[in-house]
PDB file of N, CA and C in Angstrom:
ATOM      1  N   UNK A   1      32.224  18.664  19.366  1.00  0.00           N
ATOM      2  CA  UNK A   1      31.731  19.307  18.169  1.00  0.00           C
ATOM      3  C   UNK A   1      30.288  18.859  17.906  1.00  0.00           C
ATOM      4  N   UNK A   2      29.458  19.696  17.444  1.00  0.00           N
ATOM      5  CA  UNK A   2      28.022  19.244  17.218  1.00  0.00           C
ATOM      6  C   UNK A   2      27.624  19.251  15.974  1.00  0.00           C
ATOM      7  N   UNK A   3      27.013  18.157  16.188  1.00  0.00           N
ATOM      8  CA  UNK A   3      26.502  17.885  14.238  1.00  0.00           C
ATOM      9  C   UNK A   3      25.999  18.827  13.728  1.00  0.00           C
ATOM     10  N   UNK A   4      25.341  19.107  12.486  1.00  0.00           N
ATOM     11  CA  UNK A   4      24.546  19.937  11.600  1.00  0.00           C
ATOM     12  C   UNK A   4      23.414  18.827  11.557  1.00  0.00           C
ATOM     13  N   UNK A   5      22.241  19.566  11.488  1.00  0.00           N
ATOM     14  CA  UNK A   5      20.839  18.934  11.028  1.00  0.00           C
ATOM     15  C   UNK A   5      20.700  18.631   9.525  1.00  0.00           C
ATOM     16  N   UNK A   6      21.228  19.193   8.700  1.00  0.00           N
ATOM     17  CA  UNK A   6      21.821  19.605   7.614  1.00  0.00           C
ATOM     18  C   UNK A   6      21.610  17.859   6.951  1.00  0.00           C
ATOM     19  N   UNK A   7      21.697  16.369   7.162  1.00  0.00           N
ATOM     20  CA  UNK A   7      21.651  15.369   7.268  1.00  0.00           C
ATOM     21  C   UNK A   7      20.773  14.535   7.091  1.00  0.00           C
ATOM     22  N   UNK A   8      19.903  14.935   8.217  1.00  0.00           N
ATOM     23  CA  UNK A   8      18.650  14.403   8.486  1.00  0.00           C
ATOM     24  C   UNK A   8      17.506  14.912   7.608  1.00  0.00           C
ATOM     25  N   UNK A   9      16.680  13.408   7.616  1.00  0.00           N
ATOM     26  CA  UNK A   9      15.602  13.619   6.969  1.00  0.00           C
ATOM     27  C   UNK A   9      14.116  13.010   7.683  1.00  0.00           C
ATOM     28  N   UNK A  10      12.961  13.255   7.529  1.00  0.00           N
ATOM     29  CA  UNK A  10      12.356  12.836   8.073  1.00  0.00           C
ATOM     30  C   UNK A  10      11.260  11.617   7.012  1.00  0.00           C
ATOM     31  N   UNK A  11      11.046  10.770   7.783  1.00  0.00           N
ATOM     32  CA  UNK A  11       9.951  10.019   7.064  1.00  0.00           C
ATOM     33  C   UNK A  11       8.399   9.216   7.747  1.00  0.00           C
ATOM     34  N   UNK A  12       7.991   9.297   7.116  1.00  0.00           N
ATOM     35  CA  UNK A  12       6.194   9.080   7.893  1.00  0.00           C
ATOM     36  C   UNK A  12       5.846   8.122   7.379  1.00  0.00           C
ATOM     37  N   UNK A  13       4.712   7.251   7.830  1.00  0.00           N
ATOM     38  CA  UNK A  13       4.181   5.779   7.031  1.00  0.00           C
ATOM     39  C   UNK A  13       2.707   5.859   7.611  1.00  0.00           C
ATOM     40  N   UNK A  14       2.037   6.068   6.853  1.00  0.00           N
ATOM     41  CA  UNK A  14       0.468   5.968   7.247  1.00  0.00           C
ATOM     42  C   UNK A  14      -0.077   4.473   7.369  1.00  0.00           C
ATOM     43  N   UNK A  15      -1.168   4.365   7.668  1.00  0.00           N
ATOM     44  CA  UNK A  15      -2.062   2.875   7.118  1.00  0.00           C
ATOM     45  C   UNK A  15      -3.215   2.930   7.711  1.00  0.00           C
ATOM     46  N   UNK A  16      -4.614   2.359   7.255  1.00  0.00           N
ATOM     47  CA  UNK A  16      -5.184   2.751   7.810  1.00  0.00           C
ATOM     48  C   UNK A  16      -6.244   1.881   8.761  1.00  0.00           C
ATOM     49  N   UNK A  17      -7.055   1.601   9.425  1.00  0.00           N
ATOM     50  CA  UNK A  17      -7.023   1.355  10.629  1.00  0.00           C
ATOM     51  C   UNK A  17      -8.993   1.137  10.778  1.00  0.00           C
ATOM     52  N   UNK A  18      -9.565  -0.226  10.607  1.00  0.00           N
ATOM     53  CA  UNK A  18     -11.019  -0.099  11.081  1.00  0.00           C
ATOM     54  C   UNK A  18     -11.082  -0.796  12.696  1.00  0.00           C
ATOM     55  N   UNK A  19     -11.515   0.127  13.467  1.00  0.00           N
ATOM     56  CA  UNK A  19     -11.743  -0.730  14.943  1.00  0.00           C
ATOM     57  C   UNK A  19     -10.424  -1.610  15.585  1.00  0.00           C
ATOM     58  N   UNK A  20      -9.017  -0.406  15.037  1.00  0.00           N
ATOM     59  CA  UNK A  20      -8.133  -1.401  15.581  1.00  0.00           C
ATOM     60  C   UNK A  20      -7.421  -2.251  14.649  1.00  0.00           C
ATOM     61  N   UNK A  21      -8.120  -2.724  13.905  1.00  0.00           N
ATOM     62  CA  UNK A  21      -7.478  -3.410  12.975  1.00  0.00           C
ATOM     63  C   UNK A  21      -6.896  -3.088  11.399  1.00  0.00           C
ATOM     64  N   UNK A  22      -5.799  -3.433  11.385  1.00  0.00           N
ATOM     65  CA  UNK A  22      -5.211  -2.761  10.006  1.00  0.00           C
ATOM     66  C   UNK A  22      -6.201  -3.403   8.821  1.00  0.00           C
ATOM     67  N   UNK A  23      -6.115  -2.102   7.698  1.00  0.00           N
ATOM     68  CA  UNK A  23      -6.842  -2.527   6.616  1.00  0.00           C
ATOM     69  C   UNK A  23      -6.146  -2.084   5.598  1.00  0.00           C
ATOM     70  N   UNK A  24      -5.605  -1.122   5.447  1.00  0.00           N
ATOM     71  CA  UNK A  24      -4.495  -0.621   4.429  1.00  0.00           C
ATOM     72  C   UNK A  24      -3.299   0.019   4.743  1.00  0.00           C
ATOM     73  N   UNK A  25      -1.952  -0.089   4.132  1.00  0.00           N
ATOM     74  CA  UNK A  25      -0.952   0.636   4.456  1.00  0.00           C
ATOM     75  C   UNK A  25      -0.063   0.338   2.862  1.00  0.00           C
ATOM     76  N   UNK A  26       1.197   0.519   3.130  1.00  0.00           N
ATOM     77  CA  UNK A  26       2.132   0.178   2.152  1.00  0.00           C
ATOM     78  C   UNK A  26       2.444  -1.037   1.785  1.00  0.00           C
ATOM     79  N   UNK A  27       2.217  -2.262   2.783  1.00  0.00           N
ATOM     80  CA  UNK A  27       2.223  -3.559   1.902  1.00  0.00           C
ATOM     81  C   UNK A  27       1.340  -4.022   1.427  1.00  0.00           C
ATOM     82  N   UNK A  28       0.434  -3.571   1.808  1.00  0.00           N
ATOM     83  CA  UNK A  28      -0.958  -3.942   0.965  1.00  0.00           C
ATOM     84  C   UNK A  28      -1.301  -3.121   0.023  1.00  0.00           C
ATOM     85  N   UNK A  29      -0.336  -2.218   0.054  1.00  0.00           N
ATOM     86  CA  UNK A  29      -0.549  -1.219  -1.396  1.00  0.00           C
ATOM     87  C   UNK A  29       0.251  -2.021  -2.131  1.00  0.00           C
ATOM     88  N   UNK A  30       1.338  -2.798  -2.064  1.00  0.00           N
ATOM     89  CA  UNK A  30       2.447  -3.176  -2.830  1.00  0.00           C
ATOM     90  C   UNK A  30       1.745  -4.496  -3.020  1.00  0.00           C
ATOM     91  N   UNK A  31       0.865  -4.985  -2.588  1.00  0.00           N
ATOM     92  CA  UNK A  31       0.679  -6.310  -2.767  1.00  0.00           C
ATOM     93  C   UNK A  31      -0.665  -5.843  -3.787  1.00  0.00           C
ATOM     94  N   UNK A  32      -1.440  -5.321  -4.136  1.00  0.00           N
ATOM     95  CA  UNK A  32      -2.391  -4.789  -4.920  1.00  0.00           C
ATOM     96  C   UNK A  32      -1.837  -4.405  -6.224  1.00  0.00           C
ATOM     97  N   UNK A  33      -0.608  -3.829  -5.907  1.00  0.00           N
ATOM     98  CA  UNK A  33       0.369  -3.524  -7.721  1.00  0.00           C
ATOM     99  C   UNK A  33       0.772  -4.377  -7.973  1.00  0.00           C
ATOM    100  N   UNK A  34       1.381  -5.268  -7.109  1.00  0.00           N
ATOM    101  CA  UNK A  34       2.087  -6.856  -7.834  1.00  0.00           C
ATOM    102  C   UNK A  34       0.558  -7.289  -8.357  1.00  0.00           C
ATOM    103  N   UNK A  35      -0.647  -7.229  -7.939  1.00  0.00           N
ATOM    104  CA  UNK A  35      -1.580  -7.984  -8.689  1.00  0.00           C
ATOM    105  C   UNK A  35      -0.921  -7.451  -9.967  1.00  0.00           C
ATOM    106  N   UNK A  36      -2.062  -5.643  -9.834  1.00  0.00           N
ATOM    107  CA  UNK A  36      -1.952  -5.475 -11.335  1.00  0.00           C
ATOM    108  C   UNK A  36      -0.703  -5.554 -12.304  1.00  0.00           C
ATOM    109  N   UNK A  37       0.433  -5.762 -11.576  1.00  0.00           N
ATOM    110  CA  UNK A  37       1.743  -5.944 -12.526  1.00  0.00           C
ATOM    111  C   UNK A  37       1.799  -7.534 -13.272  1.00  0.00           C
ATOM    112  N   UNK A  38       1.172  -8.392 -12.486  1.00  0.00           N
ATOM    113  CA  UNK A  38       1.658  -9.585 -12.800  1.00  0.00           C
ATOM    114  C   UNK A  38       0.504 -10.367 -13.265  1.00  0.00           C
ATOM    115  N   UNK A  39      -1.026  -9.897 -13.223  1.00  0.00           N
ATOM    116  CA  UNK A  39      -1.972 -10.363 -13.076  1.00  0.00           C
ATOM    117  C   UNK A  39      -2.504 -12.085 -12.712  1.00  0.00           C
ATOM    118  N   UNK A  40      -1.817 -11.777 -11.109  1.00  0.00           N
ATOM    119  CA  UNK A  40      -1.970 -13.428 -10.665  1.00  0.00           C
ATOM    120  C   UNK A  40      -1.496 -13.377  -9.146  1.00  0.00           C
ATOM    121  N   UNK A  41      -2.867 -13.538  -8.370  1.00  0.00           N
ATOM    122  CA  UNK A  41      -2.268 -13.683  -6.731  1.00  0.00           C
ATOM    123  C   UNK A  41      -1.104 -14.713  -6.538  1.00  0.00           C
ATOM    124  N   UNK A  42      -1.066 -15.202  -7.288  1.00  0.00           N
ATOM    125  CA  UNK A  42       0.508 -16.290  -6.420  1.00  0.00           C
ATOM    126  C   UNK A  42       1.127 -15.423  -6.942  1.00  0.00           C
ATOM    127  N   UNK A  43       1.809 -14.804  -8.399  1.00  0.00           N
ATOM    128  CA  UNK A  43       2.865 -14.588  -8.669  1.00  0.00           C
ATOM    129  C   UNK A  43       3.177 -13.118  -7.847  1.00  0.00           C
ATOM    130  N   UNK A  44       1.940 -12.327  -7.391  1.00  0.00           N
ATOM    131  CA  UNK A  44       2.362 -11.252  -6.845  1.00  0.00           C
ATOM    132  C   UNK A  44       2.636 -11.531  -5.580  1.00  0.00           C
ATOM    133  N   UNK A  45       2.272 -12.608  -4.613  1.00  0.00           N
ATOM    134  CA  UNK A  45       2.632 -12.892  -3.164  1.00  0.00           C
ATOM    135  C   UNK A  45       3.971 -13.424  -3.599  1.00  0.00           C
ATOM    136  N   UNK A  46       4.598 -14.235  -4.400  1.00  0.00           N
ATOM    137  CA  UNK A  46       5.847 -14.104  -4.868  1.00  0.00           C
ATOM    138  C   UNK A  46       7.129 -12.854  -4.982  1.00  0.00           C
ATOM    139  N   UNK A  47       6.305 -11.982  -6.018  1.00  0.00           N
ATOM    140  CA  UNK A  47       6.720 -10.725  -5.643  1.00  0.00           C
ATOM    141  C   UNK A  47       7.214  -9.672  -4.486  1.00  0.00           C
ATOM    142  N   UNK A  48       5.774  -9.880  -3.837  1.00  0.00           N
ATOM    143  CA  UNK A  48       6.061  -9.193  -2.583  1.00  0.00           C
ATOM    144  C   UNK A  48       6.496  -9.904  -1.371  1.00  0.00           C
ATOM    145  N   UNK A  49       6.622 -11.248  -1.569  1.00  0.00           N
ATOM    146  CA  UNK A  49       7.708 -12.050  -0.488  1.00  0.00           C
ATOM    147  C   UNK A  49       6.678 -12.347   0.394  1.00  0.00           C
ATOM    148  N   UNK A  50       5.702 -12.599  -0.144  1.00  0.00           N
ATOM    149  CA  UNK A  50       4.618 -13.427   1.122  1.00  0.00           C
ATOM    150  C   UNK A  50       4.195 -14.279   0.289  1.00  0.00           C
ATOM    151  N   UNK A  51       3.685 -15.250   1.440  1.00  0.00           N
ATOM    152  CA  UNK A  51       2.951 -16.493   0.942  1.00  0.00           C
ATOM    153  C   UNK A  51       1.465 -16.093   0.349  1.00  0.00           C
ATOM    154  N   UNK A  52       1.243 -17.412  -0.353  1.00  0.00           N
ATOM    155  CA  UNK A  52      -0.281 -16.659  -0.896  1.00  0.00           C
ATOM    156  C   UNK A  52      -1.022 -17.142   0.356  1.00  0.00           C
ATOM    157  N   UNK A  53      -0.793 -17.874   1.025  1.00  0.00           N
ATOM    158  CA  UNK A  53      -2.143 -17.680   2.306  1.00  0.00           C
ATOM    159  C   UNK A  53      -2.097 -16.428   2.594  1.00  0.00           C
ATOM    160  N   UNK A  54      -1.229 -15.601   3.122  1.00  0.00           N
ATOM    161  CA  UNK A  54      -0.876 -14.369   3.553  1.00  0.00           C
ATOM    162  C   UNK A  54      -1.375 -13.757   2.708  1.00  0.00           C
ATOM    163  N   UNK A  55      -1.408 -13.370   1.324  1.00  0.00           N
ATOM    164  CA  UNK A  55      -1.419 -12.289   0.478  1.00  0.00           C
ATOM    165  C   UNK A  55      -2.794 -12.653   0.215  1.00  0.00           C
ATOM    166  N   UNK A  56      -3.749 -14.020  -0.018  1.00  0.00           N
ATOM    167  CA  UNK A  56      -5.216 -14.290   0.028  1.00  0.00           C
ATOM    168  C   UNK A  56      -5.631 -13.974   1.514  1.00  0.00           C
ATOM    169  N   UNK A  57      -5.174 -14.120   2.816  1.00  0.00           N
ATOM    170  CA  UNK A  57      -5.573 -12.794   3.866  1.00  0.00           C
ATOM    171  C   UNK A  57      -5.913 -11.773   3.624  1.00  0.00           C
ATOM    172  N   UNK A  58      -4.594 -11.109   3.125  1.00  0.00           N
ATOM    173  CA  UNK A  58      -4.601 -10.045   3.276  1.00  0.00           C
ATOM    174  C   UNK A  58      -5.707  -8.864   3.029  1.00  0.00           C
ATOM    175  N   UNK A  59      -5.885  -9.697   1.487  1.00  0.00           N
ATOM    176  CA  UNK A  59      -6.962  -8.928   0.684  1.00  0.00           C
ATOM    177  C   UNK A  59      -8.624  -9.547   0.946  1.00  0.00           C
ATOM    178  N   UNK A  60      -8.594 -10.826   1.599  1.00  0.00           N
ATOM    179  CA  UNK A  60     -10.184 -10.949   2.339  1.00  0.00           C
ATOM    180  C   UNK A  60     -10.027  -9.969   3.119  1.00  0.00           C
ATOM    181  N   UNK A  61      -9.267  -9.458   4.347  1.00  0.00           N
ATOM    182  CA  UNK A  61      -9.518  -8.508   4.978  1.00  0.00           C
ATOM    183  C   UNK A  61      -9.532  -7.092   4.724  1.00  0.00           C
ATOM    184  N   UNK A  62      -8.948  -6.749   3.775  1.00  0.00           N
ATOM    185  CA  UNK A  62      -9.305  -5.353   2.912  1.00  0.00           C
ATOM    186  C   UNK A  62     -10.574  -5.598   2.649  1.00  0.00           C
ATOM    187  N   UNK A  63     -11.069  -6.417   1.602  1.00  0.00           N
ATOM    188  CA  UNK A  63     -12.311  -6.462   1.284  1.00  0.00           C
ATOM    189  C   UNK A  63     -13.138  -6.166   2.286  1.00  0.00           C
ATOM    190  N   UNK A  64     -13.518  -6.608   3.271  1.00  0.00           N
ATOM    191  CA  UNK A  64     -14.418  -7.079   4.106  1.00  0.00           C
ATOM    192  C   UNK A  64     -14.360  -6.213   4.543  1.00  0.00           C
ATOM    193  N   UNK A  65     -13.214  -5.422   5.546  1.00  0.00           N
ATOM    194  CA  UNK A  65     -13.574  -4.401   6.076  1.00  0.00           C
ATOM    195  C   UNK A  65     -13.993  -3.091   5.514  1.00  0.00           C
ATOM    196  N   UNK A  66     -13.223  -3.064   4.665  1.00  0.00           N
ATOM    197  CA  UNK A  66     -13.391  -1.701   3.438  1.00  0.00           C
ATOM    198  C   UNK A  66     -14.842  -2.029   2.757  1.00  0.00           C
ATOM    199  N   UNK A  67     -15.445  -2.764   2.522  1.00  0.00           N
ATOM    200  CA  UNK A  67     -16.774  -3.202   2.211  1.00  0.00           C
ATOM    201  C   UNK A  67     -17.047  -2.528   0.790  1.00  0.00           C
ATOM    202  N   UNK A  68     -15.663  -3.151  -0.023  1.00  0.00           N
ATOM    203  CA  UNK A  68     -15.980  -3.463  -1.428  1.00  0.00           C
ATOM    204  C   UNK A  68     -14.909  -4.547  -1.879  1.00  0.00           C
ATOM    205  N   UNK A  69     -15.348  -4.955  -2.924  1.00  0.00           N
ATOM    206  CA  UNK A  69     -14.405  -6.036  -4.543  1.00  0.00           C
ATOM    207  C   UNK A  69     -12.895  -5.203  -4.225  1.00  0.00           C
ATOM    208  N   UNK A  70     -12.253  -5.813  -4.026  1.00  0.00           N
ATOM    209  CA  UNK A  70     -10.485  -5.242  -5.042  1.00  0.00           C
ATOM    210  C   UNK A  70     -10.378  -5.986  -5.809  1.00  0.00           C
ATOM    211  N   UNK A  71     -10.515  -7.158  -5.759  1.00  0.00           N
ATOM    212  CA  UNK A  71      -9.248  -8.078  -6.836  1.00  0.00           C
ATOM    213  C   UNK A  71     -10.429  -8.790  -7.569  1.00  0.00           C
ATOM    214  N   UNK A  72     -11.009  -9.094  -8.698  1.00  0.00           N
ATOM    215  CA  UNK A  72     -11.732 -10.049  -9.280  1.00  0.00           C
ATOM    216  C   UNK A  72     -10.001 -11.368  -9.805  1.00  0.00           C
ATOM    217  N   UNK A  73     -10.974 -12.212  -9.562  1.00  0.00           N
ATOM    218  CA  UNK A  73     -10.196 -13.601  -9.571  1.00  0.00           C
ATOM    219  C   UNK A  73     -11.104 -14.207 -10.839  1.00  0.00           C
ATOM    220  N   UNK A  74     -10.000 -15.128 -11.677  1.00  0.00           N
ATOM    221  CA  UNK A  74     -10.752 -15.671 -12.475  1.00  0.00           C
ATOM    222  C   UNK A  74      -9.993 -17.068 -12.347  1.00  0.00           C
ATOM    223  N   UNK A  75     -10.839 -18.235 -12.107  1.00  0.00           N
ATOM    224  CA  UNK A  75     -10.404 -19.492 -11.502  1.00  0.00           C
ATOM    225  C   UNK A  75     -10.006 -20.153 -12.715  1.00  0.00           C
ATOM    226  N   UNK A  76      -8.935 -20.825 -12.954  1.00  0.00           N
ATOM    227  CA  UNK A  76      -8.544 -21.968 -14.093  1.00  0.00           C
ATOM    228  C   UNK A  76      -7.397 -22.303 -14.402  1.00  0.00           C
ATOM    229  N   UNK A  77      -6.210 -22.058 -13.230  1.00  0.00           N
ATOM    230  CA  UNK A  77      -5.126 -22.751 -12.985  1.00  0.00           C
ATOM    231  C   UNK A  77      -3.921 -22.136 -13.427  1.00  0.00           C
ATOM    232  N   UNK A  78      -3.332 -22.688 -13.750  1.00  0.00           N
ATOM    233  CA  UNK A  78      -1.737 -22.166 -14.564  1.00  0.00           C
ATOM    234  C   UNK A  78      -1.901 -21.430 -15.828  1.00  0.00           C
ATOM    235  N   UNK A  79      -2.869 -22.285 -16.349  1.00  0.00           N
ATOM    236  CA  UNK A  79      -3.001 -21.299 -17.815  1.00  0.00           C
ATOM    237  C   UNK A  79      -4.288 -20.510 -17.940  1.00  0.00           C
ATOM    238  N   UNK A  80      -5.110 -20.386 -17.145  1.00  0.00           N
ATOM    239  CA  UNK A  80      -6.170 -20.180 -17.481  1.00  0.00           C
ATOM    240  C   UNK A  80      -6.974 -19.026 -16.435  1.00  0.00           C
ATOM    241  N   UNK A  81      -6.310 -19.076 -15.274  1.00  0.00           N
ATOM    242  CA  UNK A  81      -6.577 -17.810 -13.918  1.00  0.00           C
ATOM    243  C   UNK A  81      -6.176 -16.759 -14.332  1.00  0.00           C
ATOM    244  N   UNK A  82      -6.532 -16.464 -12.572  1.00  0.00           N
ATOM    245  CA  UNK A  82      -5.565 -15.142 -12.909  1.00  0.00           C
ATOM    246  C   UNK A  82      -6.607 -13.770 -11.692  1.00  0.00           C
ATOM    247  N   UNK A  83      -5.722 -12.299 -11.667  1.00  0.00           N
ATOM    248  CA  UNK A  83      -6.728 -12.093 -10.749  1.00  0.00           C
ATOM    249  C   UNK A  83      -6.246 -10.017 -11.800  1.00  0.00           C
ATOM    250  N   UNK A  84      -7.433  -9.436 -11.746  1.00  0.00           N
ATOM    251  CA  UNK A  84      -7.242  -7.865 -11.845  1.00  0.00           C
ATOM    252  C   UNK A  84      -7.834  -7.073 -10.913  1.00  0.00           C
ATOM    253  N   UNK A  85      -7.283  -5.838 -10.939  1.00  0.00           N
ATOM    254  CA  UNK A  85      -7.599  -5.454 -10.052  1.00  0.00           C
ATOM    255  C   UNK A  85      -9.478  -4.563 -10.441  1.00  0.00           C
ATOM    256  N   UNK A  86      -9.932  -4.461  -9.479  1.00  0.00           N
ATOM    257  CA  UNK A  86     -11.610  -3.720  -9.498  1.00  0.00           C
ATOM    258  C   UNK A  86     -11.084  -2.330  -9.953  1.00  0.00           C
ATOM    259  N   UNK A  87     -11.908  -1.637 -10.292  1.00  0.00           N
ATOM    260  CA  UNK A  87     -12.082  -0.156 -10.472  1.00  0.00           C
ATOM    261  C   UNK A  87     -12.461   0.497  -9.221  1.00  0.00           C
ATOM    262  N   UNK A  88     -13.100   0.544  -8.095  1.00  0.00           N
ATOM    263  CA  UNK A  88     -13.006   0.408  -6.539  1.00  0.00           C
ATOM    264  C   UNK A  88     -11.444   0.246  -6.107  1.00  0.00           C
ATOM    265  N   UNK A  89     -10.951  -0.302  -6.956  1.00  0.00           N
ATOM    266  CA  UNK A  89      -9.320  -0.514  -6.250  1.00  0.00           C
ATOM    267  C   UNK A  89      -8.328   0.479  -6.775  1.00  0.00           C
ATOM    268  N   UNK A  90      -8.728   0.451  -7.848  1.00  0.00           N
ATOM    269  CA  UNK A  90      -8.106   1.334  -8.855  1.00  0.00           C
ATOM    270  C   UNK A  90      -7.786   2.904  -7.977  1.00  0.00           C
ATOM    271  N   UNK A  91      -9.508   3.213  -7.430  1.00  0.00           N
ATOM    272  CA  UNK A  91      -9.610   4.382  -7.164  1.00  0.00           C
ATOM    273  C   UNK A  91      -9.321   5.051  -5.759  1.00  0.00           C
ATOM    274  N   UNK A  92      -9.172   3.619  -5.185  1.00  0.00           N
ATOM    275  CA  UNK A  92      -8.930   3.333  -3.461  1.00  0.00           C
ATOM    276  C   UNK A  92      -7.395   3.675  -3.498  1.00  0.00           C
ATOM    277  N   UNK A  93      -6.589   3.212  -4.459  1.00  0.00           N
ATOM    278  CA  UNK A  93      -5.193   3.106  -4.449  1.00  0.00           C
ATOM    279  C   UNK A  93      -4.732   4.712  -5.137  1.00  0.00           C
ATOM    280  N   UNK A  94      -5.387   5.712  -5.858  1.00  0.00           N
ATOM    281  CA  UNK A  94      -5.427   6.872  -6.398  1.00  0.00           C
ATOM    282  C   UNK A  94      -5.253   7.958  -5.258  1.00  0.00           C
ATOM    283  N   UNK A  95      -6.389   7.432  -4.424  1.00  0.00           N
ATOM    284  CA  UNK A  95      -7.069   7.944  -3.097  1.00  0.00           C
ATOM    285  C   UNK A  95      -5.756   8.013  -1.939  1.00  0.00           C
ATOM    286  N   UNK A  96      -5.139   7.298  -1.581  1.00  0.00           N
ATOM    287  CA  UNK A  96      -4.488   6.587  -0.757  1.00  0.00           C
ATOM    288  C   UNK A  96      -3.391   7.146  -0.902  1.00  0.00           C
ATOM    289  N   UNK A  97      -2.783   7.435  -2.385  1.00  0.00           N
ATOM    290  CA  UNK A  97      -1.812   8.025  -3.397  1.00  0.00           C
ATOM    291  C   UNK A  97      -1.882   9.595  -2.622  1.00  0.00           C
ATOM    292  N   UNK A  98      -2.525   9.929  -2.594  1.00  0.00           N
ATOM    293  CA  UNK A  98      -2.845  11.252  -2.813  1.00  0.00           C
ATOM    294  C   UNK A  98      -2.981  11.698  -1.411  1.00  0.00           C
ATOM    295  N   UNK A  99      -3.425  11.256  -0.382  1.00  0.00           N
ATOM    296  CA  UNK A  99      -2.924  11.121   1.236  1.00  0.00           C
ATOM    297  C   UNK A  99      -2.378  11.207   1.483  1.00  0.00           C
ATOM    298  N   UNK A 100      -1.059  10.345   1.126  1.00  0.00           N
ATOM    299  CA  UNK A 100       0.483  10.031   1.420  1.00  0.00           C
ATOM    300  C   UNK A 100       1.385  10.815   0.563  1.00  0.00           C
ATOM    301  N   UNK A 101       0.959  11.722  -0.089  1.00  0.00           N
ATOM    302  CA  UNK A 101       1.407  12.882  -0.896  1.00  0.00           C
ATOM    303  C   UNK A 101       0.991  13.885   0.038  1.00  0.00           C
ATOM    304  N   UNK A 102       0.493  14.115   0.147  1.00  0.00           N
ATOM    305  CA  UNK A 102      -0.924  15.174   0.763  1.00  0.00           C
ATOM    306  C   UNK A 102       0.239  15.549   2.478  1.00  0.00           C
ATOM    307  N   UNK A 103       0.318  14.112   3.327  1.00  0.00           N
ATOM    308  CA  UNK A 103       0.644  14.185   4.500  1.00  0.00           C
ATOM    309  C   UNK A 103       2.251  14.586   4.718  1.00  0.00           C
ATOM    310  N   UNK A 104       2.968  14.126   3.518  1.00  0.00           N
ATOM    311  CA  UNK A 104       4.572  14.152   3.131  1.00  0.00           C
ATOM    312  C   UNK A 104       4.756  15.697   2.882  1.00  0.00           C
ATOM    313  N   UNK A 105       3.856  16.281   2.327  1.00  0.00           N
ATOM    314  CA  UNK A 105       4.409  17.292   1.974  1.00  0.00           C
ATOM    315  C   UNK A 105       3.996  18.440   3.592  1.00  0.00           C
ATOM    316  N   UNK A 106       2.962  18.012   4.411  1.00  0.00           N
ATOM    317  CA  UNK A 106       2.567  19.149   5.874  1.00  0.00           C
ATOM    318  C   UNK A 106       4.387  18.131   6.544  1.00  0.00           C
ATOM    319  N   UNK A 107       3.916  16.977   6.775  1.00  0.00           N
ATOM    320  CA  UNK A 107       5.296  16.670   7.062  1.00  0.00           C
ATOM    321  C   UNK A 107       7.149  17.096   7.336  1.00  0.00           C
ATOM    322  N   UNK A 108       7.295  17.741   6.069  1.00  0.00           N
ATOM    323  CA  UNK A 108       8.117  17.995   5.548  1.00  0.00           C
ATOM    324  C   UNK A 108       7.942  19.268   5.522  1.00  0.00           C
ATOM    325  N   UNK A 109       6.865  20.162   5.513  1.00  0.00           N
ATOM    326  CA  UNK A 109       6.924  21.793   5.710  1.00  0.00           C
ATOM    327  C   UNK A 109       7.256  21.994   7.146  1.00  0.00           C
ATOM    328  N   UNK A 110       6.363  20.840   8.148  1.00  0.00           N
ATOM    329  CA  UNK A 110       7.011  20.887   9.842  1.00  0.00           C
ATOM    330  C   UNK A 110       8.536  21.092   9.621  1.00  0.00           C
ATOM    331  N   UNK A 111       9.422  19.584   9.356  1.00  0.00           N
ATOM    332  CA  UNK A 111      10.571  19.517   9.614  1.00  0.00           C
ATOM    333  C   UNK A 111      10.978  20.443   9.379  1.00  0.00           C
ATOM    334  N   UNK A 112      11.053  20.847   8.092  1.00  0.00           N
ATOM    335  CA  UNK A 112      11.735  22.774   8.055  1.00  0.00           C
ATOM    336  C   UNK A 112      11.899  23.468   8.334  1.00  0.00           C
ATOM    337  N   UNK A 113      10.290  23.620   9.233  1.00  0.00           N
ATOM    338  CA  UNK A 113      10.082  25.146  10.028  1.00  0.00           C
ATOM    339  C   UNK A 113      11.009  24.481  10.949  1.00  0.00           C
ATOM    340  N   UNK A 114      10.972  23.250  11.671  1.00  0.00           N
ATOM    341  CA  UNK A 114      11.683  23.142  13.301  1.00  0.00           C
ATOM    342  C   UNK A 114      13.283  22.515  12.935  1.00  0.00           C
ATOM    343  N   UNK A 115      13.850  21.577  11.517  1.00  0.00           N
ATOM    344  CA  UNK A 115      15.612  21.985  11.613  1.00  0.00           C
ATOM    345  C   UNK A 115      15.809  22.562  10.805  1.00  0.00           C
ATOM    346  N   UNK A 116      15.216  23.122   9.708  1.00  0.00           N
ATOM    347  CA  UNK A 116      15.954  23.707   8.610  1.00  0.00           C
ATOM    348  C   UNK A 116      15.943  22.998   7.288  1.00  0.00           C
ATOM    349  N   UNK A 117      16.407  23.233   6.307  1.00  0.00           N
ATOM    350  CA  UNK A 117      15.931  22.704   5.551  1.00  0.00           C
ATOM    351  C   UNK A 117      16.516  20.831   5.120  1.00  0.00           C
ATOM    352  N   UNK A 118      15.936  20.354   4.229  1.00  0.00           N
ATOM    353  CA  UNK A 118      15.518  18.867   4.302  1.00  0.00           C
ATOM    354  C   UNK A 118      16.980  18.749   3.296  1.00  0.00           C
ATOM    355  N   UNK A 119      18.168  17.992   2.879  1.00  0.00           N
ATOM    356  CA  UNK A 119      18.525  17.660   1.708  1.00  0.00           C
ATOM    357  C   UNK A 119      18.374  16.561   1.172  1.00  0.00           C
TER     358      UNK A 119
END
């Protein structure tokens, strides 16, 4: 007996890519909202289940390659830090939003045309 397509769904994951090297995708999108959710690189590398060496990587290398600010940091400890996100980030993450909307939906008009429709 043969299945129905009827089941299946399809899914895509972008990220994006300078010279080879990753610079943005979905955990570094998720690690950019734990900033602005929590306003504090440890508590969002907490969040997102990385260490803050990892999650202070992460975002020197966004920066640098992307060749602007994301995160302003304000130095003064437990009570007194803390990090938000840039307006550059704000608009990078809008941007990015709207890609991965953008690509989901040609995506998903493919799958259709070739099994039928998506449930």
């Amino acid at each position: 007996m043969q299945k129905s397509h009827n089941d299946l769904k399809v899914k895509s994951k972008i990220w994006i890519e300078i010279g080879g090297e990753p610079v943005f995708g979905s955990g570094r999108r998720r690690l950019l909202e734990a900033i602005d959710t929590h306003g504090s690189i440890s508590q969002a590398a907490r969040a997102v289940r990385v260490s803050y060496r990892k999650a202070w990587s992460h975002i020197e290398a966004m920066e640098e390659r992307l060749g602007m600010r994301l995160v302003e940091r304000r130095v003064g400890g437990k009570h007194g830090g803390g990090a938000t996100l840039t307006r550059d980030a704000r608009r990078f993450l809008e941007k990015f939003d709207r890609l991965e909307e953008g690509l989901a939906r040609i995506v998903d008009r493919k799958f259709t045309k070739l099994f039928g429709t998506i449930r």
